[in-house]
N, C-alpha and C. Protein backbone atom coordinates (compact mmCIF):
# COMPACT_ATOMS: atom_id res chain seq x y z
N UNK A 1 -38.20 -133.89 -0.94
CA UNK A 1 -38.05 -135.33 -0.91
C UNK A 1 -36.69 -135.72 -0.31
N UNK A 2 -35.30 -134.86 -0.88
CA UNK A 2 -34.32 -135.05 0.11
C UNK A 2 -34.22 -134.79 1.33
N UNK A 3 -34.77 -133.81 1.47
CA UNK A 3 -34.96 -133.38 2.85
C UNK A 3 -35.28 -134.51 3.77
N UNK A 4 -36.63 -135.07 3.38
CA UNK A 4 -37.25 -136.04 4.60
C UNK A 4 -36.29 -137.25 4.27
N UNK A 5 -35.87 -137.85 3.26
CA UNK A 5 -35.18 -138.75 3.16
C UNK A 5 -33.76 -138.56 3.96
N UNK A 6 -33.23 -137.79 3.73
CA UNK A 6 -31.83 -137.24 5.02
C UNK A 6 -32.66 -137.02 6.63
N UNK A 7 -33.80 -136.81 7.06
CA UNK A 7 -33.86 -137.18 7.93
C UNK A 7 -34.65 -138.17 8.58
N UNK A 8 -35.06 -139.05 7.72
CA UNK A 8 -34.83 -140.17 7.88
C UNK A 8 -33.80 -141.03 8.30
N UNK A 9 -32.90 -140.90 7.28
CA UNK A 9 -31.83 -141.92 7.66
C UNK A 9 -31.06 -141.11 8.73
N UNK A 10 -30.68 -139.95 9.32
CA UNK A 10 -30.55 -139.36 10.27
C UNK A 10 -31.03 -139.81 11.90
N UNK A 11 -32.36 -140.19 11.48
CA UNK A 11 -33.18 -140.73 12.61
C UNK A 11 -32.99 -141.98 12.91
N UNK A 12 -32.46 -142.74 11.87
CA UNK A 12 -32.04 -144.37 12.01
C UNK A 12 -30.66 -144.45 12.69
N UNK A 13 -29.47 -143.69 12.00
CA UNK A 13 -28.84 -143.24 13.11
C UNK A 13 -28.21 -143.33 14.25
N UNK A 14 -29.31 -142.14 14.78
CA UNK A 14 -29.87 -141.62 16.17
C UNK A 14 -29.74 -143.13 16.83
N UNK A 15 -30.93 -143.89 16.66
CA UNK A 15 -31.36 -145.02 17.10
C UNK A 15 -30.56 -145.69 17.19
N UNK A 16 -29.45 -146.39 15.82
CA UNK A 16 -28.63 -147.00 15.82
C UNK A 16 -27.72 -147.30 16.72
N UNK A 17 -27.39 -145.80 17.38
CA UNK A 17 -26.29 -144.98 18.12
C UNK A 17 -26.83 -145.61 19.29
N UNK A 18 -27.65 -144.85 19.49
CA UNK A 18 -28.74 -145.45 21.10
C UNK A 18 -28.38 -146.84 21.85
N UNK A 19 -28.34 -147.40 20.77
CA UNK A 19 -28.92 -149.08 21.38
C UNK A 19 -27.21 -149.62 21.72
N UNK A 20 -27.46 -150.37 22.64
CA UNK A 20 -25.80 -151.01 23.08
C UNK A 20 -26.02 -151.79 23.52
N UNK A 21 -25.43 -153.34 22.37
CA UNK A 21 -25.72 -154.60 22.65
C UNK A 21 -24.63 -154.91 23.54
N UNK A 22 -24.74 -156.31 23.84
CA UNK A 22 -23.36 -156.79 24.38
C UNK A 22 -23.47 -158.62 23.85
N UNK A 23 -22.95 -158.93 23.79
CA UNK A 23 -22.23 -160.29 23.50
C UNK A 23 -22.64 -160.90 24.25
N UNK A 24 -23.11 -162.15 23.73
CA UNK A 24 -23.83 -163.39 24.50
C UNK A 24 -22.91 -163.92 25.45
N UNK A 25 -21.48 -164.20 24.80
CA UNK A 25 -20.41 -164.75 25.92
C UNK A 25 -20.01 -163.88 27.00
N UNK A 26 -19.96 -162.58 26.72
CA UNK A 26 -19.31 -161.20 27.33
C UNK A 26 -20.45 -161.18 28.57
N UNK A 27 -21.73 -161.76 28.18
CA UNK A 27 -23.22 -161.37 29.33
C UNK A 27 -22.76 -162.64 30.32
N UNK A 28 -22.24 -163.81 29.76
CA UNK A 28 -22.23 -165.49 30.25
C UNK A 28 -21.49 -164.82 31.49
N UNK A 29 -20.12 -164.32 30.37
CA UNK A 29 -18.55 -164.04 31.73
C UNK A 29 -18.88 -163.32 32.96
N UNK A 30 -19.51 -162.23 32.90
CA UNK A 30 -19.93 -161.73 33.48
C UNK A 30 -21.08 -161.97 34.55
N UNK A 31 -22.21 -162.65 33.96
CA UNK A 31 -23.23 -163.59 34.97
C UNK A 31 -22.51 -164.54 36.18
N UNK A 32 -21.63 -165.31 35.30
CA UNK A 32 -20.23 -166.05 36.12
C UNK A 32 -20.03 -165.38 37.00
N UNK A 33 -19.07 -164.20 36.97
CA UNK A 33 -18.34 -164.08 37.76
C UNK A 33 -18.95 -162.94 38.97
N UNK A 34 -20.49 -162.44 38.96
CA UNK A 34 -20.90 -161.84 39.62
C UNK A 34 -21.93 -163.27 40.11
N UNK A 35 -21.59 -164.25 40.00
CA UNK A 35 -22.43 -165.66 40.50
C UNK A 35 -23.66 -166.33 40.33
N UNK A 36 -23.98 -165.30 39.33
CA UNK A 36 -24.90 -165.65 39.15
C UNK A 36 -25.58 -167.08 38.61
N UNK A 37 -24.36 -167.81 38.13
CA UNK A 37 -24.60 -169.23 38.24
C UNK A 37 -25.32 -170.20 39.17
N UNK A 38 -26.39 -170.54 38.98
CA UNK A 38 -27.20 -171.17 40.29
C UNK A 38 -27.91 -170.76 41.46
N UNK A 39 -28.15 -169.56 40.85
CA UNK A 39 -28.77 -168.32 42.06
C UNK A 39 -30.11 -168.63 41.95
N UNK A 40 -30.44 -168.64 42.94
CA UNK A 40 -32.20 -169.44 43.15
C UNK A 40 -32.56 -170.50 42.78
N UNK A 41 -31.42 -171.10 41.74
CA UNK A 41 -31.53 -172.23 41.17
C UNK A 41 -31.66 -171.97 39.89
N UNK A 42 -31.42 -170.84 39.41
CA UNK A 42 -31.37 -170.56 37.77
C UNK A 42 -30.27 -170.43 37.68
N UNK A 43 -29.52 -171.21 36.07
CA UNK A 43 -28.61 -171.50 35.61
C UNK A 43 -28.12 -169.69 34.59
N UNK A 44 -26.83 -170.07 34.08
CA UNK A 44 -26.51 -169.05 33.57
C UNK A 44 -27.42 -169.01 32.01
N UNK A 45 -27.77 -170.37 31.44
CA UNK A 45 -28.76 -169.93 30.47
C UNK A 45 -29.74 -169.79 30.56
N UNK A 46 -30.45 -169.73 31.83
CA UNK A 46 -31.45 -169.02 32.09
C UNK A 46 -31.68 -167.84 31.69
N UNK A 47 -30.60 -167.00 32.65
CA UNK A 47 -30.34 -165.66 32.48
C UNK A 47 -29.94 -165.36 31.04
N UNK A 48 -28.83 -166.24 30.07
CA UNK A 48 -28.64 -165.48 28.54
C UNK A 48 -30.35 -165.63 27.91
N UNK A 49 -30.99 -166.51 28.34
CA UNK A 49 -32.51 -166.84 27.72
C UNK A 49 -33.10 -165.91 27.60
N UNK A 50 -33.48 -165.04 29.01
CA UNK A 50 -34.02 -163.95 29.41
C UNK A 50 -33.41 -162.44 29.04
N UNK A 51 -32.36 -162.73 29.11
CA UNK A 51 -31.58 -160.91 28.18
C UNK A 51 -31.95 -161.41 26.95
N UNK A 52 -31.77 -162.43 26.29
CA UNK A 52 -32.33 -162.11 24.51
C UNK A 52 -34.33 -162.10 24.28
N UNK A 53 -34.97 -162.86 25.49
CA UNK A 53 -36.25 -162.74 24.99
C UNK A 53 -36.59 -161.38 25.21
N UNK A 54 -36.05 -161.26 26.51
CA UNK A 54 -36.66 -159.50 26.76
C UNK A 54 -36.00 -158.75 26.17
N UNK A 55 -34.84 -158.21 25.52
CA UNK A 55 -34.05 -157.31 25.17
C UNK A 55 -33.08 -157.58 23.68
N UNK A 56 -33.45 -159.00 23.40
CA UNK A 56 -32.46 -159.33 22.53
C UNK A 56 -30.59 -159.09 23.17
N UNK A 57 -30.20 -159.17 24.06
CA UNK A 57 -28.98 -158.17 24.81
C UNK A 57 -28.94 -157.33 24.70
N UNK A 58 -30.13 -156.39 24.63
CA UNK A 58 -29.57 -154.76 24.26
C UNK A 58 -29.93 -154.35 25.83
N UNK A 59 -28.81 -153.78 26.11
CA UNK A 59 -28.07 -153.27 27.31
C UNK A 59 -29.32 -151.55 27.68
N UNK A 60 -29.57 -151.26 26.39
CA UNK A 60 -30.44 -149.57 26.20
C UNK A 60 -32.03 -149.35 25.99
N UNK A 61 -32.30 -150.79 25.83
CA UNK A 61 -33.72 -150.64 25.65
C UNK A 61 -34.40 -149.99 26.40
N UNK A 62 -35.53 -149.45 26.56
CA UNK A 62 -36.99 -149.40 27.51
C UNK A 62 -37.77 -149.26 26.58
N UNK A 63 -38.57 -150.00 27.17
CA UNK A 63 -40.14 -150.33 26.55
C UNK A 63 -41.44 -149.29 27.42
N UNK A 64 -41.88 -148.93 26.91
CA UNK A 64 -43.13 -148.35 27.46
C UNK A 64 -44.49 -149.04 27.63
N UNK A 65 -45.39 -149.82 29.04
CA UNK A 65 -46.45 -150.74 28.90
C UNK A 65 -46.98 -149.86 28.66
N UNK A 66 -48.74 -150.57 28.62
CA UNK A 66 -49.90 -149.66 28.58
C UNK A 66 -50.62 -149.36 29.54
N UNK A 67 -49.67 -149.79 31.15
CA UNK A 67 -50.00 -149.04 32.26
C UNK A 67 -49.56 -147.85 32.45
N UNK A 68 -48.63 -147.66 31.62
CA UNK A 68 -47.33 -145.86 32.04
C UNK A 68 -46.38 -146.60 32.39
N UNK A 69 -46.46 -147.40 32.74
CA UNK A 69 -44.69 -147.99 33.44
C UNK A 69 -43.89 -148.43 32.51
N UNK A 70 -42.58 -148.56 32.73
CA UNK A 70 -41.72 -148.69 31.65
C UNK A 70 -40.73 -149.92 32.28
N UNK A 71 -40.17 -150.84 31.48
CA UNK A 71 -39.31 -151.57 31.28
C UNK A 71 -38.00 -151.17 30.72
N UNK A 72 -36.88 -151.71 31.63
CA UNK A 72 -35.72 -151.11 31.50
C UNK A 72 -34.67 -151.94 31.13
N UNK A 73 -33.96 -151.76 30.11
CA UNK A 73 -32.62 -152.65 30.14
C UNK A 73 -32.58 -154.07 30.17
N UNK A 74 -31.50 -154.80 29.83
CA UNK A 74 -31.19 -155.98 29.41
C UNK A 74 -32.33 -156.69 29.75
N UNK A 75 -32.80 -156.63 31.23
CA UNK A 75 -34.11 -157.83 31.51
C UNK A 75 -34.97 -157.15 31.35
N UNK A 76 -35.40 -155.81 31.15
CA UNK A 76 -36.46 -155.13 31.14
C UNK A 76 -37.11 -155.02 32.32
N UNK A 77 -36.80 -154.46 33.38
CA UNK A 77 -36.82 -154.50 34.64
C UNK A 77 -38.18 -153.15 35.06
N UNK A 78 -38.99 -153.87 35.65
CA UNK A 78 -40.73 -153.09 35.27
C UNK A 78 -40.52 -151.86 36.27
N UNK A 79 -40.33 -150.30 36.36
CA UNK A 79 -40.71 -149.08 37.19
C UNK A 79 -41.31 -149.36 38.44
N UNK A 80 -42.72 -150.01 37.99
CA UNK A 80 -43.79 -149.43 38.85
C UNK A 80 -43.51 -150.54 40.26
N UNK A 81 -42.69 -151.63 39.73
CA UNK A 81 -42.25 -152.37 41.22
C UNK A 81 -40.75 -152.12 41.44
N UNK A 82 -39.52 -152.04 40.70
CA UNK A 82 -38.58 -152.24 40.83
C UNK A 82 -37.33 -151.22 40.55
N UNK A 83 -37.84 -150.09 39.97
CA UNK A 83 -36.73 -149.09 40.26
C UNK A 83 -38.16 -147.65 40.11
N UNK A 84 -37.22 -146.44 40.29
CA UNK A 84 -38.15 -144.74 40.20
C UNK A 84 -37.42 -144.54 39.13
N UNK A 85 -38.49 -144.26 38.16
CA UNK A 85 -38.23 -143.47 37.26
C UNK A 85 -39.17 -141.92 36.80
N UNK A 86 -39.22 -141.97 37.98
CA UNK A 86 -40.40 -140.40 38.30
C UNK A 86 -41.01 -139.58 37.22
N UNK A 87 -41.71 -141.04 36.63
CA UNK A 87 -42.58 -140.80 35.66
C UNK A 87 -43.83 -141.66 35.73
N UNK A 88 -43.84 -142.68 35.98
CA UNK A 88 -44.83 -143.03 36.97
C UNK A 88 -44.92 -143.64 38.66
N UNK A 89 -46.00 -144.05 38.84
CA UNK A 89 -45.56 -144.75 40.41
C UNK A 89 -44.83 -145.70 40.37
N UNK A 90 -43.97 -145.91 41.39
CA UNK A 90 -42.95 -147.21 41.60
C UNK A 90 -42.92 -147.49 43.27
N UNK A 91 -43.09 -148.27 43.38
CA UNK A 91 -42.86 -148.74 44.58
C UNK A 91 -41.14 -149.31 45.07
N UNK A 92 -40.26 -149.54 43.87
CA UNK A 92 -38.97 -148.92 44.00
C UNK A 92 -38.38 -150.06 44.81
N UNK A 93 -38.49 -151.27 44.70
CA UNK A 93 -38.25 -152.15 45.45
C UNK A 93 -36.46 -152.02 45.50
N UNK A 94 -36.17 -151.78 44.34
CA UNK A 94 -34.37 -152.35 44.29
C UNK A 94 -34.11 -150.79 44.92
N UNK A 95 -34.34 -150.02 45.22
CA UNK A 95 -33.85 -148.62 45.48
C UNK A 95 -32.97 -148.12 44.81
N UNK A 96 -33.51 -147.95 43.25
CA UNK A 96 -32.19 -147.30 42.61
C UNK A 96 -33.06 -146.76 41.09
N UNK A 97 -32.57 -145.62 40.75
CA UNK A 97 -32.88 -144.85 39.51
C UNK A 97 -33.14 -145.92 37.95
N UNK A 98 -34.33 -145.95 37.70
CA UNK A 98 -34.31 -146.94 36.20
C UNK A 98 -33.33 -146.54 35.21
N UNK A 99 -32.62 -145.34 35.35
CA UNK A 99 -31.55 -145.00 34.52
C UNK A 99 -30.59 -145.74 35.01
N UNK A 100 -30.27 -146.25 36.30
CA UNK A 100 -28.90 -146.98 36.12
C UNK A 100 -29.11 -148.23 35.85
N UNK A 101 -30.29 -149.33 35.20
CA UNK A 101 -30.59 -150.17 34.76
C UNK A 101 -30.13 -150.46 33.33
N UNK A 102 -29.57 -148.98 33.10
CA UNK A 102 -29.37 -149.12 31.31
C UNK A 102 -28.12 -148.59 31.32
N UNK A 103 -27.32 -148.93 32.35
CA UNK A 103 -25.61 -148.49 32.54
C UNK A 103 -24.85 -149.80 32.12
N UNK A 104 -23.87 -149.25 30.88
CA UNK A 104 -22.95 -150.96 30.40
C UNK A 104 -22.58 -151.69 31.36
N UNK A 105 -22.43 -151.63 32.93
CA UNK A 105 -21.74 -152.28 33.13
C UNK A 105 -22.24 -153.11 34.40
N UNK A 106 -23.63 -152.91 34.24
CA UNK A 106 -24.75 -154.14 34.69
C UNK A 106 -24.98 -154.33 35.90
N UNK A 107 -24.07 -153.76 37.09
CA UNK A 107 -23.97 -154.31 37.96
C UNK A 107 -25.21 -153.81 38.57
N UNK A 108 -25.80 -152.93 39.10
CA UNK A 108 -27.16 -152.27 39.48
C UNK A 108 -28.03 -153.29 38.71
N UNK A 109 -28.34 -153.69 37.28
CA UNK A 109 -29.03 -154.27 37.15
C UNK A 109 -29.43 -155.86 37.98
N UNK A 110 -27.92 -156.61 37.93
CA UNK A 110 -27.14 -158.07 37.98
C UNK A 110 -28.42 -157.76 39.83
N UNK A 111 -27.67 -156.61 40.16
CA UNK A 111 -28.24 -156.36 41.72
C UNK A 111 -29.96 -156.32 42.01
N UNK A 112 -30.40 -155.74 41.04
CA UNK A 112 -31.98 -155.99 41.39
C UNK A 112 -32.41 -157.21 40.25
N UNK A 113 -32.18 -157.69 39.44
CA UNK A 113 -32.60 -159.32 39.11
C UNK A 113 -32.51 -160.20 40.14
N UNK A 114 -31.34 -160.19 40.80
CA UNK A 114 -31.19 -160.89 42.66
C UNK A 114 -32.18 -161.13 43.33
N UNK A 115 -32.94 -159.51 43.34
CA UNK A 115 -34.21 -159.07 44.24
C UNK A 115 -35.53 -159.60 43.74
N UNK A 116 -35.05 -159.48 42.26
CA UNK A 116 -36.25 -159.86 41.39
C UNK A 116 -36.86 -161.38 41.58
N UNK A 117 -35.77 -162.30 41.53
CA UNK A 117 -35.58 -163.78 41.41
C UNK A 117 -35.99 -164.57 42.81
N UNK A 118 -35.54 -163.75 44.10
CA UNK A 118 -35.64 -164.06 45.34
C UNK A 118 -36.92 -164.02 45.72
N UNK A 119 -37.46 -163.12 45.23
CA UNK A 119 -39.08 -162.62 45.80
C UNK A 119 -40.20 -164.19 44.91
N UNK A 120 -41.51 -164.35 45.75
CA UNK A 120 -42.26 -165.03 45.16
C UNK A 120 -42.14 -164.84 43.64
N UNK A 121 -42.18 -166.15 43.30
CA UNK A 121 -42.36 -166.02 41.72
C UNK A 121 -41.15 -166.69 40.55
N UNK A 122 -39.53 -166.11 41.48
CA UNK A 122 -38.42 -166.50 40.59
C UNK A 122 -38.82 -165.67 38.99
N UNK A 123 -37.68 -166.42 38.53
CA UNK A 123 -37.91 -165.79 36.71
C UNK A 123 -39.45 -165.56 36.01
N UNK A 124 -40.20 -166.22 37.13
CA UNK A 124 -41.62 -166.27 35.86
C UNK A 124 -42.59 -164.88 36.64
N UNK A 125 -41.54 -164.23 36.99
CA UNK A 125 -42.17 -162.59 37.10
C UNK A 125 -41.74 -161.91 35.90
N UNK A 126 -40.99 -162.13 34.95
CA UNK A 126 -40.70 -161.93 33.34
C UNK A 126 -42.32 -163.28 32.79
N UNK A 127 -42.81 -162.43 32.03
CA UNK A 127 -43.52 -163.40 31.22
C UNK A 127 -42.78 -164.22 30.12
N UNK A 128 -41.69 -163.29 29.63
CA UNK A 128 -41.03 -163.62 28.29
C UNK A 128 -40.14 -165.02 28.89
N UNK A 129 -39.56 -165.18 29.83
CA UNK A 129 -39.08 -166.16 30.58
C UNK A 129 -40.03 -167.01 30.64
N UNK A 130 -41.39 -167.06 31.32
CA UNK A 130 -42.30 -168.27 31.35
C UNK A 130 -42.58 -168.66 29.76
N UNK A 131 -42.64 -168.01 28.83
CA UNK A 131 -43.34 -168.18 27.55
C UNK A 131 -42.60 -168.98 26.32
N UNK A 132 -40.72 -168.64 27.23
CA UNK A 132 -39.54 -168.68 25.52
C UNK A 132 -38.80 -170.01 26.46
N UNK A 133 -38.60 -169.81 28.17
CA UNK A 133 -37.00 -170.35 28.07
C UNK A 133 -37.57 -171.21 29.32
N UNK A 134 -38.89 -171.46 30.24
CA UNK A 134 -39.09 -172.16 31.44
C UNK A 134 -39.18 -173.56 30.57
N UNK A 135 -38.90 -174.29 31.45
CA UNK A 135 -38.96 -175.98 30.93
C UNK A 135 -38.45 -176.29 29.82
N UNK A 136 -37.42 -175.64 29.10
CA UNK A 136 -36.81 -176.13 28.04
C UNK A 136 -35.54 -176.26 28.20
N UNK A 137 -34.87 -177.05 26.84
CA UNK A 137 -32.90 -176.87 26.92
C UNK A 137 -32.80 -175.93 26.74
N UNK A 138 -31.84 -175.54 27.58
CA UNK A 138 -31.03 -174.13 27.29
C UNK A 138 -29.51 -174.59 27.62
N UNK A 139 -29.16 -175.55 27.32
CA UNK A 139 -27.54 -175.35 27.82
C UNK A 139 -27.08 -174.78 26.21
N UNK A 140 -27.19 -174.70 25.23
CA UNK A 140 -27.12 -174.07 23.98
C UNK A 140 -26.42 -172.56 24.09
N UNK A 141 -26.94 -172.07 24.96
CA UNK A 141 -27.08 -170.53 25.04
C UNK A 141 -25.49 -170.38 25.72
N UNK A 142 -25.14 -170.91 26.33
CA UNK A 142 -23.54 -171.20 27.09
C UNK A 142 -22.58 -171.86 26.04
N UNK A 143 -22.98 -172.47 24.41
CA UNK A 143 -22.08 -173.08 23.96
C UNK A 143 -21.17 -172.33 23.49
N UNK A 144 -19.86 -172.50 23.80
CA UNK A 144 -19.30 -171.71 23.00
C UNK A 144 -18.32 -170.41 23.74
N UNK A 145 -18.71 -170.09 24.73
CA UNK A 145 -18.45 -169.53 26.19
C UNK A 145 -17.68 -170.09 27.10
N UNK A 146 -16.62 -169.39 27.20
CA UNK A 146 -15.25 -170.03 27.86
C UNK A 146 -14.97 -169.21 28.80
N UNK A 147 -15.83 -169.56 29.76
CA UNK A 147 -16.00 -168.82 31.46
C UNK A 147 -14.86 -169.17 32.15
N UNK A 148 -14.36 -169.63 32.25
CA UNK A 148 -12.51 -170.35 32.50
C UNK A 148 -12.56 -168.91 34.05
């Protein structure tokens, strides 16, 4: 009974360890200053909208669909169109490894959301975006955030 109970909480952990959030303001500053302010016409709470529906800000996620393809990092950025993760097919649009999608320091990601946003569709190629944050207030998500 100790046994599985120590690895249990062992395994929580693990997980614990895994996951690497980042700060709602720390995601804002950063959206800022890589410009993302007004890019396609989405605002910066667009983008905090979309890192918490898809990821809550966790910087480490992937999700696994029930096609084989996997979702990566802060936006959850889908394999099979937008990075290789040579585990299933990808057509690899951003040209870059789904592992560097889940690197702290975003910029590979910041770089194919660009690609993502530009192409037919904008943000509502995220469903979680059409479902939580299209047509609503979001200046909320910026309160508090001193992009200076």
């Amino acid at each position: 009974m100790r046994r599985a109970l120590f690895i249990t909480l062992v395994s929580c952990l693990i997980t614990i360890h895994q996951t690497r959030l980042i700060n709602r303001c720390d995601l804002a500053k950063l959206l800022h200053q890589e410009e993302m302010d007004g890019f396609e016409g989405y605002s910066l709470s667009d983008w905090l909208c979309l890192a918490f529906v898809e990821s809550s800000f966790n910087i480490s996620k992937v999700n696994e669909n029930v096609d084989g393809s996997f979702d990566y990092g802060i936006f959850q950025i889908n394999s099979h169109y937008w990075c290789n993760d040579h585990q299933s097919h990808s057509e690899n649009i951003c040209h870059l490894e789904c592992q560097e999608l889940l690197n702290p320091n975003l910029l590979s990601t910041i770089h194919c959301a660009r690609k993502i946003v530009s192409a037919t569709g904008g943000m509502k190629n995220w469903v979680g975006w059409k479902m939580h944050c299209s047509g609503r207030p979001l200046s909320y998500w910026i309160t508090g955030c001193h992009l200076g």
